[in-house]
PDB file of N, CA and C in Angstrom:
ATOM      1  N   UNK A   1       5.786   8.755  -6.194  1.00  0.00           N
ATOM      2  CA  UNK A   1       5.908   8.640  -7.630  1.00  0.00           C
ATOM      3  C   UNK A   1       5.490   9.960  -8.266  1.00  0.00           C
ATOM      4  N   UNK A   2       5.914  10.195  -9.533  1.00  0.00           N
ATOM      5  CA  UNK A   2       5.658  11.467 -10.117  1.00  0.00           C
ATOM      6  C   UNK A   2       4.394  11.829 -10.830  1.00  0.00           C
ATOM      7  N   UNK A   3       3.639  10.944 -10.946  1.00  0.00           N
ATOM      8  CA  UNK A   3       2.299  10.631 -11.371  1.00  0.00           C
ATOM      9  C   UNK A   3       1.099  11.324 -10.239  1.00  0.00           C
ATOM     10  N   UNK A   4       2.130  11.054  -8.659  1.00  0.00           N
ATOM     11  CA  UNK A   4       0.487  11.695  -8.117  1.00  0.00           C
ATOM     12  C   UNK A   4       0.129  10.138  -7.358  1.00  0.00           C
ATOM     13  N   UNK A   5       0.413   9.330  -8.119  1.00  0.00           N
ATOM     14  CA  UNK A   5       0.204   7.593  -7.311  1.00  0.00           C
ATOM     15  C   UNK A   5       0.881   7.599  -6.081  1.00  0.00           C
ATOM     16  N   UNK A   6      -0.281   7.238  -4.917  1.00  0.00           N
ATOM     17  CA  UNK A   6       0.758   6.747  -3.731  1.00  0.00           C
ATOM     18  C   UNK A   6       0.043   5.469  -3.089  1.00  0.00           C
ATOM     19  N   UNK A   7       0.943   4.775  -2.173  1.00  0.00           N
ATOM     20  CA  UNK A   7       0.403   3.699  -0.939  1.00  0.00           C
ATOM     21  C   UNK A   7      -0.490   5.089  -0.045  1.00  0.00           C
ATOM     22  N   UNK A   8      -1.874   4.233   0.161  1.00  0.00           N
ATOM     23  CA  UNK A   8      -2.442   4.837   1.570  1.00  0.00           C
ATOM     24  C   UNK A   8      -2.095   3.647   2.621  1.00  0.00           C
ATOM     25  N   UNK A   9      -2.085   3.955   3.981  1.00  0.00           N
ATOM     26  CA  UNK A   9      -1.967   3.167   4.893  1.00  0.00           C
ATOM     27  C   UNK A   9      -3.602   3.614   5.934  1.00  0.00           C
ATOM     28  N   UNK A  10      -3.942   2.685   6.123  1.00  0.00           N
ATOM     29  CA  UNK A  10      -5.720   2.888   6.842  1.00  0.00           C
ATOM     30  C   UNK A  10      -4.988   2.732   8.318  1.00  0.00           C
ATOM     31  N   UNK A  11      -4.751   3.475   9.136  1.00  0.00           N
ATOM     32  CA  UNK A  11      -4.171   3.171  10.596  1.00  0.00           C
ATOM     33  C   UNK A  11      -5.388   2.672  11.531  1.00  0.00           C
ATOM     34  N   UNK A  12      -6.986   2.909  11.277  1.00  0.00           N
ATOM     35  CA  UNK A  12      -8.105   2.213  11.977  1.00  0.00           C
ATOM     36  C   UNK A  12      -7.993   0.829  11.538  1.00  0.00           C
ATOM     37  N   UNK A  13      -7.688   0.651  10.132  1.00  0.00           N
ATOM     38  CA  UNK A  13      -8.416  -0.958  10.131  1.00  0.00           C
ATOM     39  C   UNK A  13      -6.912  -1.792  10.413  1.00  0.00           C
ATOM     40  N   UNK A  14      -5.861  -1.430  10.560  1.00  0.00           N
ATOM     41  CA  UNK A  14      -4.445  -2.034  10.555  1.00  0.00           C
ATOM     42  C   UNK A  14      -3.972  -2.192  12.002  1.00  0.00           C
ATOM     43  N   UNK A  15      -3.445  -4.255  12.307  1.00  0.00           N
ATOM     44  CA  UNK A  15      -3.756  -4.659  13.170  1.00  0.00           C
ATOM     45  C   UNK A  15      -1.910  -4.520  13.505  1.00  0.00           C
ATOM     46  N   UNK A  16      -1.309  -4.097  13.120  1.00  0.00           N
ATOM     47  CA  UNK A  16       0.106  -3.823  13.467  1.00  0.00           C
ATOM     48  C   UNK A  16       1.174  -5.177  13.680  1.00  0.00           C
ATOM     49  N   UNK A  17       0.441  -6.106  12.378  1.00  0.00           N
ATOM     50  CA  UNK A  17       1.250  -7.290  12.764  1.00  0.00           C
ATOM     51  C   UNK A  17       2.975  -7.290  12.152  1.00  0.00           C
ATOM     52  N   UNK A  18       2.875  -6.074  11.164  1.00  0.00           N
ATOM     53  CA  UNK A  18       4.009  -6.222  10.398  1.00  0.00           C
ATOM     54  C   UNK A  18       4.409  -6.697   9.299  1.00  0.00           C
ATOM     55  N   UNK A  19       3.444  -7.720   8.975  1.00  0.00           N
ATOM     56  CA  UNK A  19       3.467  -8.479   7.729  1.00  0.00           C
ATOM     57  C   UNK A  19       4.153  -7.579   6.333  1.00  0.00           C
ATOM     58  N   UNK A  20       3.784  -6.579   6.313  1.00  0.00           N
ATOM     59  CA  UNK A  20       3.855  -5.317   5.058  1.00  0.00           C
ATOM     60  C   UNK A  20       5.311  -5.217   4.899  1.00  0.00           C
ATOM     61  N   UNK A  21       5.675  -4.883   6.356  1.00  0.00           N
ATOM     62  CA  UNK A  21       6.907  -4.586   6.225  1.00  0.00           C
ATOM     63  C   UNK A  21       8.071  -5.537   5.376  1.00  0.00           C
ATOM     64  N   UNK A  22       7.514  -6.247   6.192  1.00  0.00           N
ATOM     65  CA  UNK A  22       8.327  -7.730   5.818  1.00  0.00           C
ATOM     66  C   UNK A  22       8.313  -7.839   4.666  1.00  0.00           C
ATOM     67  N   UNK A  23       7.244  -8.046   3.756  1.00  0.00           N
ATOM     68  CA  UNK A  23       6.830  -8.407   2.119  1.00  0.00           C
ATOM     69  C   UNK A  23       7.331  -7.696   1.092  1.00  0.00           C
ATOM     70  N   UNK A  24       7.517  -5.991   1.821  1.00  0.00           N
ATOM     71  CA  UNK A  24       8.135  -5.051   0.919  1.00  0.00           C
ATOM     72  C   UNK A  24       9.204  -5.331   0.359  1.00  0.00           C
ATOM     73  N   UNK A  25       9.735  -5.706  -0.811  1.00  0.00           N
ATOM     74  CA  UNK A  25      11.545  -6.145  -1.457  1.00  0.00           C
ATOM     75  C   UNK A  25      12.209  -4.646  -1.242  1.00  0.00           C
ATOM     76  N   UNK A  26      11.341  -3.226  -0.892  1.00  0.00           N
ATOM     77  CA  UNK A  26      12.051  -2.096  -1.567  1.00  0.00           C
ATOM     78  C   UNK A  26      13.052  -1.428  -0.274  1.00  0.00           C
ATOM     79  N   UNK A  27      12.061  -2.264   0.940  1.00  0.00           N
ATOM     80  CA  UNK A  27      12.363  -1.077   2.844  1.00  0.00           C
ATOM     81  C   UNK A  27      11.563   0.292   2.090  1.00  0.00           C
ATOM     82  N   UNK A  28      10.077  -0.267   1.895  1.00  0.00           N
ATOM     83  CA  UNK A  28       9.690   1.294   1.738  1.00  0.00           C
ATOM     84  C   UNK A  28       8.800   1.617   2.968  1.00  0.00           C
ATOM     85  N   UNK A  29       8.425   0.330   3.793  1.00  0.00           N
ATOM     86  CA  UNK A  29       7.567   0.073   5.188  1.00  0.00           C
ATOM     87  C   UNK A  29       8.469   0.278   5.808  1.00  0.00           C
ATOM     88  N   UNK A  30       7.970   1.178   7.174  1.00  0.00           N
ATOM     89  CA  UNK A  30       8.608   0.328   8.592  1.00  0.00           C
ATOM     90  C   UNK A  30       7.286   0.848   9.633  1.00  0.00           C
ATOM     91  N   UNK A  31       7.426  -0.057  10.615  1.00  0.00           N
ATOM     92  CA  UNK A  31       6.505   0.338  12.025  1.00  0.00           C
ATOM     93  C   UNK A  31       7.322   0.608  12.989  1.00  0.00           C
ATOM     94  N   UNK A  32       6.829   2.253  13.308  1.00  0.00           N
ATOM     95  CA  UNK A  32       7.162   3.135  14.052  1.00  0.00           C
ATOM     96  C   UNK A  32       6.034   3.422  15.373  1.00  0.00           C
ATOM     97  N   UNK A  33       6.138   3.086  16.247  1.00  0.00           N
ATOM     98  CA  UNK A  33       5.674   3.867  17.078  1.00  0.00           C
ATOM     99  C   UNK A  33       3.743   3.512  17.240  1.00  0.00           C
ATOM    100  N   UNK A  34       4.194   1.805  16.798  1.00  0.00           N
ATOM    101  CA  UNK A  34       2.484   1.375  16.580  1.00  0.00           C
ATOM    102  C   UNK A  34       2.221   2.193  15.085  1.00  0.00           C
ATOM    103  N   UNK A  35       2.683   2.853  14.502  1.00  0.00           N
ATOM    104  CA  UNK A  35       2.136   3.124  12.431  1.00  0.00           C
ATOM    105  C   UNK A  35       3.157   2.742  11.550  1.00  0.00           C
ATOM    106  N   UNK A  36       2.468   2.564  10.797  1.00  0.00           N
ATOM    107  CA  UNK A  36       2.841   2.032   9.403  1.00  0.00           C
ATOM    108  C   UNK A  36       3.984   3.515   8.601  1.00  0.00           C
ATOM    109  N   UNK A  37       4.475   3.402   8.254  1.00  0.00           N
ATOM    110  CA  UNK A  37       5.529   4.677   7.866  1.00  0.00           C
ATOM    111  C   UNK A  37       5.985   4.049   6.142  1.00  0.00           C
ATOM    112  N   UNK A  38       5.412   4.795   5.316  1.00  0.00           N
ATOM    113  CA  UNK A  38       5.497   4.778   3.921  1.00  0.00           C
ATOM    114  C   UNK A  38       6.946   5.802   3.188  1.00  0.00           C
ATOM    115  N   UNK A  39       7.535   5.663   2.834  1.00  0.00           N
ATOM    116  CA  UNK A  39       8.489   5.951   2.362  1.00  0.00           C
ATOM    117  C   UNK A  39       8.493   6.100   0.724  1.00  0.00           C
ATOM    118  N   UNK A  40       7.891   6.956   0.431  1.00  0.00           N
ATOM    119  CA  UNK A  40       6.995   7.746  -1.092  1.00  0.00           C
ATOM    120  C   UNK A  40       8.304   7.388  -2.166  1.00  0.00           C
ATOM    121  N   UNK A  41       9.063   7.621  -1.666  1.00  0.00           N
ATOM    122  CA  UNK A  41      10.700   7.358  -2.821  1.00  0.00           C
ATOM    123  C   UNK A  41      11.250   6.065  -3.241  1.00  0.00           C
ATOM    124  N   UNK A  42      11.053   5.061  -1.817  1.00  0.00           N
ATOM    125  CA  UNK A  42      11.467   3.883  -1.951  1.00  0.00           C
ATOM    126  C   UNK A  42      10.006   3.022  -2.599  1.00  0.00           C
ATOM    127  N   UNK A  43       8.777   3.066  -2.694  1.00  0.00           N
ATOM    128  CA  UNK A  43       7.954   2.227  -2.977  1.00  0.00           C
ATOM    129  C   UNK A  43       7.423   2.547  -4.421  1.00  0.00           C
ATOM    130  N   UNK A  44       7.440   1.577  -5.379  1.00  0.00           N
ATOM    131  CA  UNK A  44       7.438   1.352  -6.173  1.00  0.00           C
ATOM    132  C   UNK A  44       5.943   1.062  -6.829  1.00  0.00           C
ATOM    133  N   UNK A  45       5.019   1.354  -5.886  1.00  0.00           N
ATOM    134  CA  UNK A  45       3.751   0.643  -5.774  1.00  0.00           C
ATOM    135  C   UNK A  45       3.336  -1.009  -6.430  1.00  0.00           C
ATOM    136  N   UNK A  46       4.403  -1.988  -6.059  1.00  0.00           N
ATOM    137  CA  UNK A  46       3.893  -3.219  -6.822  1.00  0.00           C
ATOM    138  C   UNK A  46       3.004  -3.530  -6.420  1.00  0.00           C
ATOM    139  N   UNK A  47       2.393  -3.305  -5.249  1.00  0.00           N
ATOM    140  CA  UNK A  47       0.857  -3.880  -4.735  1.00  0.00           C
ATOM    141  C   UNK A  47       1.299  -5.166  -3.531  1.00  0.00           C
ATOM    142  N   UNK A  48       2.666  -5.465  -3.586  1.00  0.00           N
ATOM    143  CA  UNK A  48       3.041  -6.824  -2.477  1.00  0.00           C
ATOM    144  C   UNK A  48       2.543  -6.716  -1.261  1.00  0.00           C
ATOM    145  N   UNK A  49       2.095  -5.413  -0.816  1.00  0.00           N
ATOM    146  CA  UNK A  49       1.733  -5.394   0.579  1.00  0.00           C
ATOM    147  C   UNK A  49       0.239  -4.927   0.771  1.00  0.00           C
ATOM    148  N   UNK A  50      -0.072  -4.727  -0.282  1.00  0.00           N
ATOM    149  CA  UNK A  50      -1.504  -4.552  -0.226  1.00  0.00           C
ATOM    150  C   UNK A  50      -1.804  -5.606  -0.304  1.00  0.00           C
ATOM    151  N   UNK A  51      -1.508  -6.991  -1.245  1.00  0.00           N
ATOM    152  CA  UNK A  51      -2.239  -7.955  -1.722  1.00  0.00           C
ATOM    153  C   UNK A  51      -1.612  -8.641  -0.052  1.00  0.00           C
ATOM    154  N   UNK A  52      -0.844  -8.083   0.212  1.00  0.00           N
ATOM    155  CA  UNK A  52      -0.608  -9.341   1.797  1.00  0.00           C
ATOM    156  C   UNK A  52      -1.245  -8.969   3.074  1.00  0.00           C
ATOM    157  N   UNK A  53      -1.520  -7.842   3.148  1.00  0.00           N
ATOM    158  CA  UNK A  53      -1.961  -7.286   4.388  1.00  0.00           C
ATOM    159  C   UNK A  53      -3.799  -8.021   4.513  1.00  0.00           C
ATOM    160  N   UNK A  54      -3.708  -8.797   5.691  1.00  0.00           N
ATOM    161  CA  UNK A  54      -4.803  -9.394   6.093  1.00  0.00           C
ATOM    162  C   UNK A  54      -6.322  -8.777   6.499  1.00  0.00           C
ATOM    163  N   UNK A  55      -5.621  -7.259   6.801  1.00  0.00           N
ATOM    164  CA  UNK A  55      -6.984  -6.795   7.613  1.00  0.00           C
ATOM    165  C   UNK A  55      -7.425  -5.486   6.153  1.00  0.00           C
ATOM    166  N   UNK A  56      -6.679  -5.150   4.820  1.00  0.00           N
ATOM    167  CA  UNK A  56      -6.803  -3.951   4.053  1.00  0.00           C
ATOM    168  C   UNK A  56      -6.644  -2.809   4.395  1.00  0.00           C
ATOM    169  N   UNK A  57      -5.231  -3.066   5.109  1.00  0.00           N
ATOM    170  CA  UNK A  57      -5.367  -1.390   5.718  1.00  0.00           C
ATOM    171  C   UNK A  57      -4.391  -0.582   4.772  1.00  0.00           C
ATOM    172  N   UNK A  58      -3.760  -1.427   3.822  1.00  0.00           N
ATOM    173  CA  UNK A  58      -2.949  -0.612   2.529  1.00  0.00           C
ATOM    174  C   UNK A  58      -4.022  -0.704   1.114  1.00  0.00           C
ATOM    175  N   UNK A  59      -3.766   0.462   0.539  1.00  0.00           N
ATOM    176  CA  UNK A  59      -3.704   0.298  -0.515  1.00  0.00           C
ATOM    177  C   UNK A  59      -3.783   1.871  -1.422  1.00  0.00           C
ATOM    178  N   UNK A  60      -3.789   1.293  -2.872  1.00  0.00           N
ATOM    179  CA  UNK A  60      -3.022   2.103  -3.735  1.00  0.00           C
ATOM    180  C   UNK A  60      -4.232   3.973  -3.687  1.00  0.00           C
ATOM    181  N   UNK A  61      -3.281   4.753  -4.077  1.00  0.00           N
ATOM    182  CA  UNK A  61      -5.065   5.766  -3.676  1.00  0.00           C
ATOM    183  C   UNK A  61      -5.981   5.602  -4.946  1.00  0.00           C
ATOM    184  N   UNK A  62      -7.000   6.040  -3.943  1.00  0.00           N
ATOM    185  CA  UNK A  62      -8.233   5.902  -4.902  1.00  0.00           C
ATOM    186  C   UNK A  62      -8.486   6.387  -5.822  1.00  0.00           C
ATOM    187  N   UNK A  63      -7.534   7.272  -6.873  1.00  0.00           N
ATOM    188  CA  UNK A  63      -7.386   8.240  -7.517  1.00  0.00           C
ATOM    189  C   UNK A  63      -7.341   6.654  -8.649  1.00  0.00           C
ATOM    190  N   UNK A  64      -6.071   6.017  -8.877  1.00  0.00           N
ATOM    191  CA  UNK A  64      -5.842   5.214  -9.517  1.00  0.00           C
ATOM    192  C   UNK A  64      -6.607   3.464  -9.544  1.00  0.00           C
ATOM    193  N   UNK A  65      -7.481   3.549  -8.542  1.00  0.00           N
ATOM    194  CA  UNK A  65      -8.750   2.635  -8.530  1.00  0.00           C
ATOM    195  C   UNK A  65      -9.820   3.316  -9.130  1.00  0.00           C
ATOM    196  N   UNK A  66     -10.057   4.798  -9.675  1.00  0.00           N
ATOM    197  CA  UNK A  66     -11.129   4.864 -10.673  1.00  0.00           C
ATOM    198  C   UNK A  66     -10.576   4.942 -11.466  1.00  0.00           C
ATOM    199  N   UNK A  67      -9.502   5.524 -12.026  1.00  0.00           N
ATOM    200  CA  UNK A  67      -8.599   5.106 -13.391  1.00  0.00           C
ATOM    201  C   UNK A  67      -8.763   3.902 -14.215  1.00  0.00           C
ATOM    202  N   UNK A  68      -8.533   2.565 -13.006  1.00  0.00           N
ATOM    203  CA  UNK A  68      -7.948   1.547 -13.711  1.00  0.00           C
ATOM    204  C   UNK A  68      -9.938   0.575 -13.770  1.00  0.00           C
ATOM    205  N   UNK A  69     -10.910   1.450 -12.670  1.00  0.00           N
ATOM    206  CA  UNK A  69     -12.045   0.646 -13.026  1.00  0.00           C
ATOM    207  C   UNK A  69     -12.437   1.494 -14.595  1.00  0.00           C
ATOM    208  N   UNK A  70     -12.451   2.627 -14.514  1.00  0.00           N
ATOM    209  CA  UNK A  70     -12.706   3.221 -15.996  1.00  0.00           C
ATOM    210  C   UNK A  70     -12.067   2.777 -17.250  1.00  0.00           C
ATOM    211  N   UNK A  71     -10.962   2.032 -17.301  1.00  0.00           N
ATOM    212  CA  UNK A  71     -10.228   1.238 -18.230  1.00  0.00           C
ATOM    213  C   UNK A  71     -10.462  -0.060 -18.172  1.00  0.00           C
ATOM    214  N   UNK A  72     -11.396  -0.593 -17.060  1.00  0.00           N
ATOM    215  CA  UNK A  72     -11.776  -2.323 -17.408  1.00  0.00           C
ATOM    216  C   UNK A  72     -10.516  -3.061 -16.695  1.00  0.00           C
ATOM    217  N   UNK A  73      -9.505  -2.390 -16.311  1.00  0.00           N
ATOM    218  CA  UNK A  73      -8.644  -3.107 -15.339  1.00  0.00           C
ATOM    219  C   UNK A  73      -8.797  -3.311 -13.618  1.00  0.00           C
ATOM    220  N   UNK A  74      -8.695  -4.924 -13.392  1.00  0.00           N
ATOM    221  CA  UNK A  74      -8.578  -5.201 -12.051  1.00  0.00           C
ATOM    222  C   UNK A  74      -7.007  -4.979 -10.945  1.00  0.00           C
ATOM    223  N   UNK A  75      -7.897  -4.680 -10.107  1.00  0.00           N
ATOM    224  CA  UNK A  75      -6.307  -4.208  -9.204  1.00  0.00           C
ATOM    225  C   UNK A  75      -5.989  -5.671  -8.227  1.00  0.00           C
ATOM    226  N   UNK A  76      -7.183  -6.336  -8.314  1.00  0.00           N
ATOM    227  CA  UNK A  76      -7.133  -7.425  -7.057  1.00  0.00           C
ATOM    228  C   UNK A  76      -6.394  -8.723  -7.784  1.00  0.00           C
ATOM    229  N   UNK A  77      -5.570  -9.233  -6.935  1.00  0.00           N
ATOM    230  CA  UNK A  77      -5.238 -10.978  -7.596  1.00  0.00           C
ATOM    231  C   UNK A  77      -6.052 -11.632  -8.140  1.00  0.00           C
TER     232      UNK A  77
END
């Protein structure tokens, strides 16, 4: 995105079940080679695979989690 916003993918805490991939509406996931492979053009950051991924190994960067705590906004469901 042009903002500087991206998906991080945590490859220690991520159990390679796939789930992400799957959840994404955009094909901005795929698993390659045992990792997670983010596709910066296709993802839209809605949060679908962060809020699905079981173990937290996605999520949005931390740049825009002090943003949105400094504005009183929650990122979690």
């Amino acid at each position: 995105m042009e903002d500087g916003r991206r998906l991080h993918w945590y490859g220690d805490r991520c159990i390679r079940c796939g789930l992400c991939v799957g959840i994404c509406p955009f094909d901005a996931l795929t698993l390659e080679d045992g990792m997670i492979k983010i596709d910066h053009d296709k993802c839209t950051l809605c949060g679908l695979c962060v809020k699905g991924c079981p173990v937290a190994a996605l999520a949005i960067r931390p740049q825009l989690e002090e943003i949105a705590r400094e504005r009183g906004v929650s990122l979690e469901a």
